[in-house]
N, C-alpha and C. Protein backbone atom coordinates (compact mmCIF):
# COMPACT_ATOMS: atom_id res chain seq x y z
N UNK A 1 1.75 -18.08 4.46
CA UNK A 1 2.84 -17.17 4.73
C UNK A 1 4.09 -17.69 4.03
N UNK A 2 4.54 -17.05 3.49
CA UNK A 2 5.84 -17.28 2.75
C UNK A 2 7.44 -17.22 3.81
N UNK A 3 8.04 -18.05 3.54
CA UNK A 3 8.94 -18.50 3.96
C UNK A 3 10.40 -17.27 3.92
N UNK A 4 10.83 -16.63 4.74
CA UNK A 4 11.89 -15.73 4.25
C UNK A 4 12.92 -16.24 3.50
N UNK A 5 13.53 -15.76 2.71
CA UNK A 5 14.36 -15.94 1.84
C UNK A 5 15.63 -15.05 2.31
N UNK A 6 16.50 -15.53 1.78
CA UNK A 6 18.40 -14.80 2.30
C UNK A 6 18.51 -14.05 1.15
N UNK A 7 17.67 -13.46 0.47
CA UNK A 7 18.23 -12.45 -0.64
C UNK A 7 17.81 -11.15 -0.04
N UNK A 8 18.68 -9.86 -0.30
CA UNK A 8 18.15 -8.58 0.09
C UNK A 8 16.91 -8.10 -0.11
N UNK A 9 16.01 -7.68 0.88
CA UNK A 9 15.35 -7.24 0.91
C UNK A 9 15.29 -5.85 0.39
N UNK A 10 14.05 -5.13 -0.36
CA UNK A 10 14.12 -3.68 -0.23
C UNK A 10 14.97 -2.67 0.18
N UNK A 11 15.59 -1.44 -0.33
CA UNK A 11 16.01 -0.72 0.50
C UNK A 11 15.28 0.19 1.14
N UNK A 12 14.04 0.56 0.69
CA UNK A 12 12.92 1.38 1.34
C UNK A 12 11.44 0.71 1.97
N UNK A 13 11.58 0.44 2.95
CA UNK A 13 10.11 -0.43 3.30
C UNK A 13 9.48 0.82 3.93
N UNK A 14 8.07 1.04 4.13
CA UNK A 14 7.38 2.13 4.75
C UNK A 14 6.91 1.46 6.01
N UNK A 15 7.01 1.77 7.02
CA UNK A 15 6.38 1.17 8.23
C UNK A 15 5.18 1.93 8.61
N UNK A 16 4.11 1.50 8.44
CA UNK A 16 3.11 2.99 8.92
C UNK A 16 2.09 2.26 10.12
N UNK A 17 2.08 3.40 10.90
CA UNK A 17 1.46 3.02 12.46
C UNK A 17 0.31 3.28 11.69
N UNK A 18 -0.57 2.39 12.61
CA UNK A 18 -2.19 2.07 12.18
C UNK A 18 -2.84 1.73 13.69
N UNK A 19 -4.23 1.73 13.72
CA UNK A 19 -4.68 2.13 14.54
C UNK A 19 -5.66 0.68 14.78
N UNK A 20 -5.50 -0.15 14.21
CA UNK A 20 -6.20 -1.51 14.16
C UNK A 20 -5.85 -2.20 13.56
N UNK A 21 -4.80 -3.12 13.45
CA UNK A 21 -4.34 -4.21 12.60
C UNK A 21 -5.05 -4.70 11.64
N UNK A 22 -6.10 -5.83 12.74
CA UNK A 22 -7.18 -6.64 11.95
C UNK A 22 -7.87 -5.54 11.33
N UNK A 23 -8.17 -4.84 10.68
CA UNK A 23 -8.53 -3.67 10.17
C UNK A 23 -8.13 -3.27 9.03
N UNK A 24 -6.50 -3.03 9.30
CA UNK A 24 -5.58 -2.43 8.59
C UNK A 24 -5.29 -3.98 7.24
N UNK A 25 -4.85 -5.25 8.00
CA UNK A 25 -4.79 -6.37 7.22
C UNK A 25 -6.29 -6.78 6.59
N UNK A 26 -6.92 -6.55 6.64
CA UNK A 26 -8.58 -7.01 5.99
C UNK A 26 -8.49 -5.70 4.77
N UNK A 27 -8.19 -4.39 4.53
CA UNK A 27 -7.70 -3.81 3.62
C UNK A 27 -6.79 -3.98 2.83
N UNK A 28 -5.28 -4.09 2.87
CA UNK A 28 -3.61 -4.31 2.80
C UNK A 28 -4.39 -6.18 2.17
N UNK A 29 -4.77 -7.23 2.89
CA UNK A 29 -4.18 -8.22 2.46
C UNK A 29 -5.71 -8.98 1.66
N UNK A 30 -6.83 -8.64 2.13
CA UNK A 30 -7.85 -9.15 1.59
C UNK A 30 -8.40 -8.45 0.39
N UNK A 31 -8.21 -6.75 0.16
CA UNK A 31 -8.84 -5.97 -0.77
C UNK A 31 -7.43 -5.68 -1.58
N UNK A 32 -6.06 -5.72 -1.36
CA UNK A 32 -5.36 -5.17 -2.22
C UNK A 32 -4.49 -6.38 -2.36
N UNK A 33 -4.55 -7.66 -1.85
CA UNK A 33 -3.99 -8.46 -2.58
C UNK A 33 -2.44 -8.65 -2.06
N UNK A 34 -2.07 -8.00 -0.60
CA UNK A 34 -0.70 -8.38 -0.22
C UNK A 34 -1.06 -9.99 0.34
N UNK A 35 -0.02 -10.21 0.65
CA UNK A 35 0.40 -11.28 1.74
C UNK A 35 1.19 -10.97 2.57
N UNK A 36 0.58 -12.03 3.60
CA UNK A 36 1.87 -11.61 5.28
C UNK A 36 3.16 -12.51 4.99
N UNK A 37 4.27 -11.70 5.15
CA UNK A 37 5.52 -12.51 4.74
C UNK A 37 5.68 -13.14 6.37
N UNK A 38 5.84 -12.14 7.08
CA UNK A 38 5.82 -12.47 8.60
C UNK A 38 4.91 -11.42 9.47
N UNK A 39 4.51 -11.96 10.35
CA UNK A 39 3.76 -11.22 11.40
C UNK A 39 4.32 -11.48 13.10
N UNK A 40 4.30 -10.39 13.91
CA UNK A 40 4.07 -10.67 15.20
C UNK A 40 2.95 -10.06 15.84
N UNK A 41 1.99 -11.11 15.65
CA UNK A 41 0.39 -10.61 16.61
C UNK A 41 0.47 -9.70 17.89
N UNK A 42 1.30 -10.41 18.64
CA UNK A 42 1.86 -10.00 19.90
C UNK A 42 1.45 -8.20 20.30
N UNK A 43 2.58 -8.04 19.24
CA UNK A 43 3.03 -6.87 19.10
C UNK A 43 1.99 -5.92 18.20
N UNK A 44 1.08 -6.80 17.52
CA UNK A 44 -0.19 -6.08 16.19
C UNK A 44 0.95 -5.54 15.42
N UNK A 45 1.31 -6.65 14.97
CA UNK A 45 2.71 -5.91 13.90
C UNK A 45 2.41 -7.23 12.45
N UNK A 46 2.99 -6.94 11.15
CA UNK A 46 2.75 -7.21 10.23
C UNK A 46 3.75 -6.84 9.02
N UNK A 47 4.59 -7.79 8.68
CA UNK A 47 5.50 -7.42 7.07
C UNK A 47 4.68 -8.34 5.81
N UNK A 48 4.15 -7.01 5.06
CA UNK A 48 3.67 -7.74 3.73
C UNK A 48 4.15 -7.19 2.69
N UNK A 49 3.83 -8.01 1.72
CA UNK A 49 4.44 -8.19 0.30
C UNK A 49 3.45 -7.63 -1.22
N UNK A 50 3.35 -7.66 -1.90
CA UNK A 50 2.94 -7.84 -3.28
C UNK A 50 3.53 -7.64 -4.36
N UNK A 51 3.83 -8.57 -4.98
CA UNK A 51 4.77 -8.52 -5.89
C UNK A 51 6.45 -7.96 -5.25
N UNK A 52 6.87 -6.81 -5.81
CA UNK A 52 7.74 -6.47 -5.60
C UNK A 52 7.63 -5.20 -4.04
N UNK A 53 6.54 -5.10 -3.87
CA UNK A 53 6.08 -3.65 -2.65
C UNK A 53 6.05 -4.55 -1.47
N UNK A 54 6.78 -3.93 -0.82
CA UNK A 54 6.86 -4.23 0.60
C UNK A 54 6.02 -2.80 1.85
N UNK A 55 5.72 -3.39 2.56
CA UNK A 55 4.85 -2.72 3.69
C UNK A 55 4.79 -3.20 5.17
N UNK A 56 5.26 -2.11 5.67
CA UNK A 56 4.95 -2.73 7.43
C UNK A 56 4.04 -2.29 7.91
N UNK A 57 2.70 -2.64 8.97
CA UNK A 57 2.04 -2.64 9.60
C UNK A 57 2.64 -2.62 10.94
N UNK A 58 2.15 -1.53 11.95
CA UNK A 58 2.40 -1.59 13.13
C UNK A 58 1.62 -0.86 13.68
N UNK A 59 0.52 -1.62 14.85
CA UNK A 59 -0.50 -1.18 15.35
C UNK A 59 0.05 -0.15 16.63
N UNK A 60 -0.61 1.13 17.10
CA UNK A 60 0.05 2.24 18.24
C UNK A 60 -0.64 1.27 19.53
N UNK A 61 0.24 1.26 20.36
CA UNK A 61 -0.19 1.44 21.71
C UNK A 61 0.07 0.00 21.95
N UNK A 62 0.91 -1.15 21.25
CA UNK A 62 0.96 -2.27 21.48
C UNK A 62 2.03 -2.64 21.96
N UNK A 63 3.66 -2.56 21.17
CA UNK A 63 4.67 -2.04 21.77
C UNK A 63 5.22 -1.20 21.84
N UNK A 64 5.94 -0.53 21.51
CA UNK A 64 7.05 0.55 21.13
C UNK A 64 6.52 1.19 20.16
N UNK A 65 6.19 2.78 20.13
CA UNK A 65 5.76 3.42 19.04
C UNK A 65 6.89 4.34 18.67
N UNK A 66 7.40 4.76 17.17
CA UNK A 66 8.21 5.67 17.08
C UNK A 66 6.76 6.78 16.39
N UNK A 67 6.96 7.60 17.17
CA UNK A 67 5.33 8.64 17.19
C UNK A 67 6.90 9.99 17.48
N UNK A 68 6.61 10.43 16.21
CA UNK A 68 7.25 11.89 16.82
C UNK A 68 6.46 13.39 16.55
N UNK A 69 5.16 13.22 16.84
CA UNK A 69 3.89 14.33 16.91
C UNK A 69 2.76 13.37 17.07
N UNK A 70 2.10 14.74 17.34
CA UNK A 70 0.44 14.26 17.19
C UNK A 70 -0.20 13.88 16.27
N UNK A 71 -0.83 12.02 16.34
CA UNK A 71 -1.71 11.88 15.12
C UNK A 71 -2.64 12.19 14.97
N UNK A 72 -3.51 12.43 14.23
CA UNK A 72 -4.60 12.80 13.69
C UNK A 72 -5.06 12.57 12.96
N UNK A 73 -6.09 11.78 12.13
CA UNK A 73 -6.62 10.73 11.59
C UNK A 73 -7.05 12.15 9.96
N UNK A 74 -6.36 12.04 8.52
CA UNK A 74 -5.74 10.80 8.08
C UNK A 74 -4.65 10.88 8.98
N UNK A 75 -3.69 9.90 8.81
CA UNK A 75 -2.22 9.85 9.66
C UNK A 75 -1.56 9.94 8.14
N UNK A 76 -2.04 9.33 7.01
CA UNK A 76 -0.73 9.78 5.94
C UNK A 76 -1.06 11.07 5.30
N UNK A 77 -1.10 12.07 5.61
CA UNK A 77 -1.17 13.53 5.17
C UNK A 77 0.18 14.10 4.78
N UNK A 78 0.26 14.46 3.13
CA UNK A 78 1.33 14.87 2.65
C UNK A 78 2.15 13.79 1.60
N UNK A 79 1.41 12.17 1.99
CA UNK A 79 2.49 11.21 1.14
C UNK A 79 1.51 10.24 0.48
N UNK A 80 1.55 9.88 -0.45
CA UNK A 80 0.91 8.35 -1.08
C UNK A 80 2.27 7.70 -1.45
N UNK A 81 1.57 6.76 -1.58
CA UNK A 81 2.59 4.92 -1.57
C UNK A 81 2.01 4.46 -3.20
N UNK A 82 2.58 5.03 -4.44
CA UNK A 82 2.66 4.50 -5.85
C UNK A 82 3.09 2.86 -5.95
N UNK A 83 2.08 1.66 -5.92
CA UNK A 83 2.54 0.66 -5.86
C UNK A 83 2.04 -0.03 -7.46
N UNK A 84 3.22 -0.30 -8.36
CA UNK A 84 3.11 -0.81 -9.25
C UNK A 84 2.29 -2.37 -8.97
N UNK A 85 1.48 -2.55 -9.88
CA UNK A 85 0.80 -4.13 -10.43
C UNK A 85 0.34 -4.02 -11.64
N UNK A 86 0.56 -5.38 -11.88
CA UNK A 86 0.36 -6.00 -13.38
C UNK A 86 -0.74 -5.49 -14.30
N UNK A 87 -2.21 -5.47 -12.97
CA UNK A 87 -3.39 -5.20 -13.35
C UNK A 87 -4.20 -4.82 -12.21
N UNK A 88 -4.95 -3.32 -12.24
CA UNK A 88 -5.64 -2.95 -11.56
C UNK A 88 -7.24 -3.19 -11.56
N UNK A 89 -7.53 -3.95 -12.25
CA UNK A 89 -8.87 -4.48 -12.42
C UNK A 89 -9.14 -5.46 -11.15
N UNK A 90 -8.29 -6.66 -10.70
CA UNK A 90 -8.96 -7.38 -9.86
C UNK A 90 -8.08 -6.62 -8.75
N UNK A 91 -8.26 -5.52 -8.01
CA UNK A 91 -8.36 -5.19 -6.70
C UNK A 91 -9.30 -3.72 -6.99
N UNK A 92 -9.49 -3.21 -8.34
CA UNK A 92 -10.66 -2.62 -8.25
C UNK A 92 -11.82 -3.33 -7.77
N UNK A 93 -12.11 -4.63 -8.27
CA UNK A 93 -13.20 -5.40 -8.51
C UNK A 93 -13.25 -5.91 -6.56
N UNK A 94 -12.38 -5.84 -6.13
CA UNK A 94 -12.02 -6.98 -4.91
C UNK A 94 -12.37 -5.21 -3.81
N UNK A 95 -11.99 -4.50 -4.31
CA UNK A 95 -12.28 -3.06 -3.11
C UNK A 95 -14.03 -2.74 -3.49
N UNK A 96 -14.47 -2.81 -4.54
CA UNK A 96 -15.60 -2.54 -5.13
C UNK A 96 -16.47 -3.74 -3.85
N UNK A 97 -16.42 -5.06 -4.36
CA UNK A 97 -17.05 -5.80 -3.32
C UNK A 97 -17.26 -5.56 -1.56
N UNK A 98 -16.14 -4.89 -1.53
CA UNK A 98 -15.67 -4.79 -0.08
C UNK A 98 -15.94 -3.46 0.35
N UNK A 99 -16.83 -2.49 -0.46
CA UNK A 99 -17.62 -1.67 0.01
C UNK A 99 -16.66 -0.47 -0.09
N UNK A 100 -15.75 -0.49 -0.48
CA UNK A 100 -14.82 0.50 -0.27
C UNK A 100 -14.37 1.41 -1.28
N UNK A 101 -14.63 2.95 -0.95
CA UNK A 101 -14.95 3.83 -2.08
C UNK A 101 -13.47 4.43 -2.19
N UNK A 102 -13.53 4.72 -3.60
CA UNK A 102 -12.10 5.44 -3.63
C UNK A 102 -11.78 6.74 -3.47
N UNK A 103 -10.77 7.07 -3.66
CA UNK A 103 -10.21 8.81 -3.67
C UNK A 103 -10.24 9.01 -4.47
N UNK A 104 -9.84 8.24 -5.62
CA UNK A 104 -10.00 9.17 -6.79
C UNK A 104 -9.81 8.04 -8.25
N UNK A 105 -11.28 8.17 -8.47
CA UNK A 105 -11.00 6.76 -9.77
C UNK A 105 -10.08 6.35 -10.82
N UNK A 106 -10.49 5.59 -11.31
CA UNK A 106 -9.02 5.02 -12.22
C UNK A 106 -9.07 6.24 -13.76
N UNK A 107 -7.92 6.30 -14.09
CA UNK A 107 -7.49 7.08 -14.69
C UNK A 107 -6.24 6.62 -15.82
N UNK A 108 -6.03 7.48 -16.67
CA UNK A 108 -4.55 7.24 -17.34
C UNK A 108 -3.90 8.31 -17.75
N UNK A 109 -2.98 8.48 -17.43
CA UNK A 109 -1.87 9.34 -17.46
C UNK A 109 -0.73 8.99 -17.80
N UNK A 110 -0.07 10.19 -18.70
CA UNK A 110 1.45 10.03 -19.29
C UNK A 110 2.12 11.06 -18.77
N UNK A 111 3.47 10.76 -18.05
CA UNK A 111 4.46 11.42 -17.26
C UNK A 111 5.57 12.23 -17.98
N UNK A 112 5.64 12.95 -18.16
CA UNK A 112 6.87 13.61 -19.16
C UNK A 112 8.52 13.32 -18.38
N UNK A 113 9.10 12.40 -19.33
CA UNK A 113 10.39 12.03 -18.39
C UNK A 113 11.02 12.60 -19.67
N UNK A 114 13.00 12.30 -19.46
CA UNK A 114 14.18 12.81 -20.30
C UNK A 114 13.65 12.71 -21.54
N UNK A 115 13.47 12.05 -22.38
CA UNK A 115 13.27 11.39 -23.14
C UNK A 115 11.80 10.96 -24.15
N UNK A 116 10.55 11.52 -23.56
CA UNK A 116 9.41 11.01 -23.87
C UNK A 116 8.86 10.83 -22.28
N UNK A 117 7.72 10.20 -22.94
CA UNK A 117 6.77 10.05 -21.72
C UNK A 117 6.17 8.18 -21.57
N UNK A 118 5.62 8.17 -20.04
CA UNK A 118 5.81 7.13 -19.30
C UNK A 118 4.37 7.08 -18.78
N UNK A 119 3.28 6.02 -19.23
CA UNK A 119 1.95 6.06 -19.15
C UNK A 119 1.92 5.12 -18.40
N UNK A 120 0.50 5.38 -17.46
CA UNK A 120 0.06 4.37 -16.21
C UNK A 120 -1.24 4.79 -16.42
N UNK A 121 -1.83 3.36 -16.04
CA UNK A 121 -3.25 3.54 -15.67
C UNK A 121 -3.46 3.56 -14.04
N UNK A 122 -4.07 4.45 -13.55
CA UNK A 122 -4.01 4.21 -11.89
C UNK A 122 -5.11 4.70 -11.06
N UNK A 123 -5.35 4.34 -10.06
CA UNK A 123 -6.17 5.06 -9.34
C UNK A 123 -5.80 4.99 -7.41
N UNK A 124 -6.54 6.00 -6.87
CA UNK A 124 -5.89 6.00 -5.33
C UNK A 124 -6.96 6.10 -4.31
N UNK A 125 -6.69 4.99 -3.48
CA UNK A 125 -7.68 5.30 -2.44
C UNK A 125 -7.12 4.84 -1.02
N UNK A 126 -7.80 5.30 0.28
CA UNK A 126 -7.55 5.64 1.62
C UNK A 126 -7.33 4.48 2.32
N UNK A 127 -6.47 3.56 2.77
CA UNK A 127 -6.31 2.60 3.69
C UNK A 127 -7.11 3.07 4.79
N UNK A 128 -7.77 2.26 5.84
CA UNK A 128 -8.44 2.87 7.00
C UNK A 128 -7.89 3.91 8.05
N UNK A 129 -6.66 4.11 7.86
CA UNK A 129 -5.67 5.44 8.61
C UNK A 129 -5.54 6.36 8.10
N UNK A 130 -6.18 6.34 6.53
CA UNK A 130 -5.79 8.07 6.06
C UNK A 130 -4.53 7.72 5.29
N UNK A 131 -3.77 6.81 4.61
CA UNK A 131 -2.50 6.73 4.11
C UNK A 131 -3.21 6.75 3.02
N UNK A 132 -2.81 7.12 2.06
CA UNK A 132 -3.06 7.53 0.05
C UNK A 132 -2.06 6.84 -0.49
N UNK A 133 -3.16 5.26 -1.24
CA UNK A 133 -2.50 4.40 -1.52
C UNK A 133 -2.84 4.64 -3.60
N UNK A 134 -1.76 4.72 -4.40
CA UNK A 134 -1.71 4.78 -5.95
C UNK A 134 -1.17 3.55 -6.36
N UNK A 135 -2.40 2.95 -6.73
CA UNK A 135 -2.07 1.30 -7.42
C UNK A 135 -2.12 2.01 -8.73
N UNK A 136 -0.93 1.39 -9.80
CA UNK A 136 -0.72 1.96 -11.12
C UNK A 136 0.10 0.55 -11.95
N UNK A 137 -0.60 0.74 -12.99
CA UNK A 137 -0.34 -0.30 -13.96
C UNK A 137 -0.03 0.38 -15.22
N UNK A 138 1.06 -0.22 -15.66
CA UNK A 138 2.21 0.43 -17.01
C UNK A 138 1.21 0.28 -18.06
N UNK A 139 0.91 1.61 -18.87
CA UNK A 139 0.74 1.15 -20.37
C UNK A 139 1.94 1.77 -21.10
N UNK A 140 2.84 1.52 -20.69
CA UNK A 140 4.56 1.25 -21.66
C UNK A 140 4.94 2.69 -21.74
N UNK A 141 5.61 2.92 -22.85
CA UNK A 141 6.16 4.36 -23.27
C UNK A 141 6.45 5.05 -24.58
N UNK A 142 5.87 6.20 -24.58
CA UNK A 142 5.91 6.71 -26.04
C UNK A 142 6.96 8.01 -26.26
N UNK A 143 7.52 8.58 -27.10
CA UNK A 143 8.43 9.11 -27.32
C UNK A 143 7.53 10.81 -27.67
């Protein structure tokens, strides 16, 4: 576990209620390669890292839920979490082992921005709650 640091954190962290921690972290930290910056078990709560992506884990029914409707399993319906890395090969290779099928295989795509366009290689698949996770790796930019 990494040691907190006094520099600002993120301005957007996603907190997403999950329905099994040990579950949720055996996905998040063993197949995609976060780490726990801090955890409170207690609570089935969890702040992780990768690289620059930050993520909260917080298991329902442990302490305090901010629940404002009914869940219903997926629970992330309507949003994916685009998390840049270097290289999507070793957590393909690391979800592949771990039995775990994707949403939708790896791919490459160029984005039409101001200026030209903005290529990623990426692919997206289901954390155990239904959240739609897009790991995407830069292949740079062409005009």
């Amino acid at each position: 576990m990494d040691d907190i640091d006094q520099t600002p954190g993120p301005a957007l962290v996603p907190e997403l209620a999950v329905t099994d921690i040990a579950v949720s972290l055996r996905f998040w930290v063993d197949l995609c390669g976060f780490s726990i910056r801090y955890d409170r078990p207690e609570e089935g709560f969890a702040y992780l890292r990768r690289g620059g992506a930050d993520v909260m884990l917080d298991q329902l029914s442990i302490d305090r839920d901010w629940v404002t409707g009914t869940l219903e399993r997926p629970l992330g319906r309507g949003i994916n979490f685009q998390i840049t890395v270097p290289a999507l090969a070793p957590i393909l290779d690391a979800l592949s082992a771990g039995g775990w099928s994707l949403f939708a295989a790896r791919e490459e795509c160029w984005y039409r921005k101001a200026d030209g366009y903005v290529g990623q290689a990426q692919f997206l698949v289901l954390d155990p709650d239904g959240y739609l996770v897009r790991f995407a790796e830069s292949l740079g930019e062409r005009r």
